[in-house]
C-alpha atoms as a PDB file:
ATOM      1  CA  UNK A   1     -16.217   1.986  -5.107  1.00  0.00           C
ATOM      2  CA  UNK A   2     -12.869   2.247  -4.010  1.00  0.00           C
ATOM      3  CA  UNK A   3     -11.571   3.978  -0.573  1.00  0.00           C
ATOM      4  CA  UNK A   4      -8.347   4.662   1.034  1.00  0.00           C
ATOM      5  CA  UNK A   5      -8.302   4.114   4.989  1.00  0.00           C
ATOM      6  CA  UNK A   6      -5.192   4.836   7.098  1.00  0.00           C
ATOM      7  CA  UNK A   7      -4.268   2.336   9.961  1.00  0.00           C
ATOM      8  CA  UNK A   8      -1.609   3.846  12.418  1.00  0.00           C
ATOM      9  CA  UNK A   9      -1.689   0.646  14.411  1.00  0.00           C
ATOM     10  CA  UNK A  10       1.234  -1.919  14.010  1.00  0.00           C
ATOM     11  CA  UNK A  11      -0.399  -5.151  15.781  1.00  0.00           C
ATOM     12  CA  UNK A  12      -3.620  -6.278  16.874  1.00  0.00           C
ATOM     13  CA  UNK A  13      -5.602  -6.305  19.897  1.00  0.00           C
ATOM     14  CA  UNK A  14      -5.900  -9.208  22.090  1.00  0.00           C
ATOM     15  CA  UNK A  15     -10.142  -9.508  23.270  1.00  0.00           C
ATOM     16  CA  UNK A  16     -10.915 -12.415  25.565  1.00  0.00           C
ATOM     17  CA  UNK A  17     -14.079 -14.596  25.414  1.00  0.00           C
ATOM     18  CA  UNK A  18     -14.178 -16.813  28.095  1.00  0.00           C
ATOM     19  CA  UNK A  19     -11.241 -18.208  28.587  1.00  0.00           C
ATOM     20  CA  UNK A  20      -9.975 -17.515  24.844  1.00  0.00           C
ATOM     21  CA  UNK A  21      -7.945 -15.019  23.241  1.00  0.00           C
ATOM     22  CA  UNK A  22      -9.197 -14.007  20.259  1.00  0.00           C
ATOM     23  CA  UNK A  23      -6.351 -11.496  18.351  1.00  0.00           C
ATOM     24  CA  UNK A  24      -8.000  -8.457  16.189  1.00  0.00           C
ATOM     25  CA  UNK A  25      -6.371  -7.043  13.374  1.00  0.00           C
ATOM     26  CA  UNK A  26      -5.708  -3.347  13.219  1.00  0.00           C
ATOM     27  CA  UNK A  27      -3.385  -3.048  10.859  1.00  0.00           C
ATOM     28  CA  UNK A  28      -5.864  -3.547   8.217  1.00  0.00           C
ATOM     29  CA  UNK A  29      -3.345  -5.950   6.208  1.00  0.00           C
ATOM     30  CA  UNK A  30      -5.041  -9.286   7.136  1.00  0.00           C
ATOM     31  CA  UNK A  31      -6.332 -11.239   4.560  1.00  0.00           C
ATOM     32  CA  UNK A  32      -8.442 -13.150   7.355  1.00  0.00           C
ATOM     33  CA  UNK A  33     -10.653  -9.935   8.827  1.00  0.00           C
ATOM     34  CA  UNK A  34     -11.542  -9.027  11.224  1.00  0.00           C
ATOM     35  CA  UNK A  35      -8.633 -11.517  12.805  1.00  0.00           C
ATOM     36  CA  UNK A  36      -4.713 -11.181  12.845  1.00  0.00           C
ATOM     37  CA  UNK A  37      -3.227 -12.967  10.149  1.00  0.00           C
ATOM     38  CA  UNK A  38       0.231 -12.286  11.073  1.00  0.00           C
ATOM     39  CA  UNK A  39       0.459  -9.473   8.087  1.00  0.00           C
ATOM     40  CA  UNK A  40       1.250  -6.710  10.541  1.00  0.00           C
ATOM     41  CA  UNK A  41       4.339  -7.745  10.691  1.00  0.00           C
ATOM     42  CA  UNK A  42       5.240  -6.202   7.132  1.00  0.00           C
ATOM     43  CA  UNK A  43       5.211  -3.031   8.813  1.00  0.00           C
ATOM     44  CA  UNK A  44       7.435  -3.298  11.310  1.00  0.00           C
ATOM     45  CA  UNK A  45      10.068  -1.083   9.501  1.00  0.00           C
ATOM     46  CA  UNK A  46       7.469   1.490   8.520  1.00  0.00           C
ATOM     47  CA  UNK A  47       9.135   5.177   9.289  1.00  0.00           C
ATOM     48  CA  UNK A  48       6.717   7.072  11.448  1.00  0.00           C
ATOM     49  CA  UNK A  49       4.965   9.876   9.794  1.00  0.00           C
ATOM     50  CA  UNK A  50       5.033   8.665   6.526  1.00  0.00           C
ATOM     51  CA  UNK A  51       2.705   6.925   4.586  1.00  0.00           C
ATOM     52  CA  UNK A  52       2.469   3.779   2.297  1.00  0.00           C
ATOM     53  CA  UNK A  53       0.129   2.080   0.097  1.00  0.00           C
ATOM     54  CA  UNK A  54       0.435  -1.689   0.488  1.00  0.00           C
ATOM     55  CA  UNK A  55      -0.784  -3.336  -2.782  1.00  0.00           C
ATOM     56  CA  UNK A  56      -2.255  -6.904  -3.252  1.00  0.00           C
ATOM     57  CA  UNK A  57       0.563  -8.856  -3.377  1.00  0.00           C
ATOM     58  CA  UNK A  58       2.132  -7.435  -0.201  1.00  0.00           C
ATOM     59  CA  UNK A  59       4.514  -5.369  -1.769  1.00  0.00           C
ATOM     60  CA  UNK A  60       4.528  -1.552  -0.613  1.00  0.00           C
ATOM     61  CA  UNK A  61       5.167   1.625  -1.838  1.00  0.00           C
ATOM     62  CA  UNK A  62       5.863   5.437  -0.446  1.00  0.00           C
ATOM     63  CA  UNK A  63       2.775   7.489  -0.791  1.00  0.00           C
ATOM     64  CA  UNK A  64       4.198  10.612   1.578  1.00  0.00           C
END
């Protein structure tokens, strides 16, 4: 079954064990989850307010 989930967040979130960082992705684009793959960055010109579907390949498109 398929479901749509929004992520607002543009980055991840840095959580330290130990002495090590360990980054989180929030964006929900990683390809590496539940760690920052560096995919968040392909929504760095996202308009706020709107909404987009990202699609396998890493191409995007305007929902709302």
């Amino acid at each position: 079954m398929a479901r749509i989930v929004l992520h607002e967040e543009q980055g991840p979130i840095e959580v330290k064990v130990g002495n090590e960082s360990k980054w989180i992705c929030q964006c929900g684009l990683s390809k590496n989850k539940l760690y920052c793959d560096g995919s968040h960055n392909k929504t760095k010109d996202e308009e706020k307010g709107k909404v987009y579907k990202y699609n396998p390949n890493g191409t995007r498109k305007l929902v709302q």
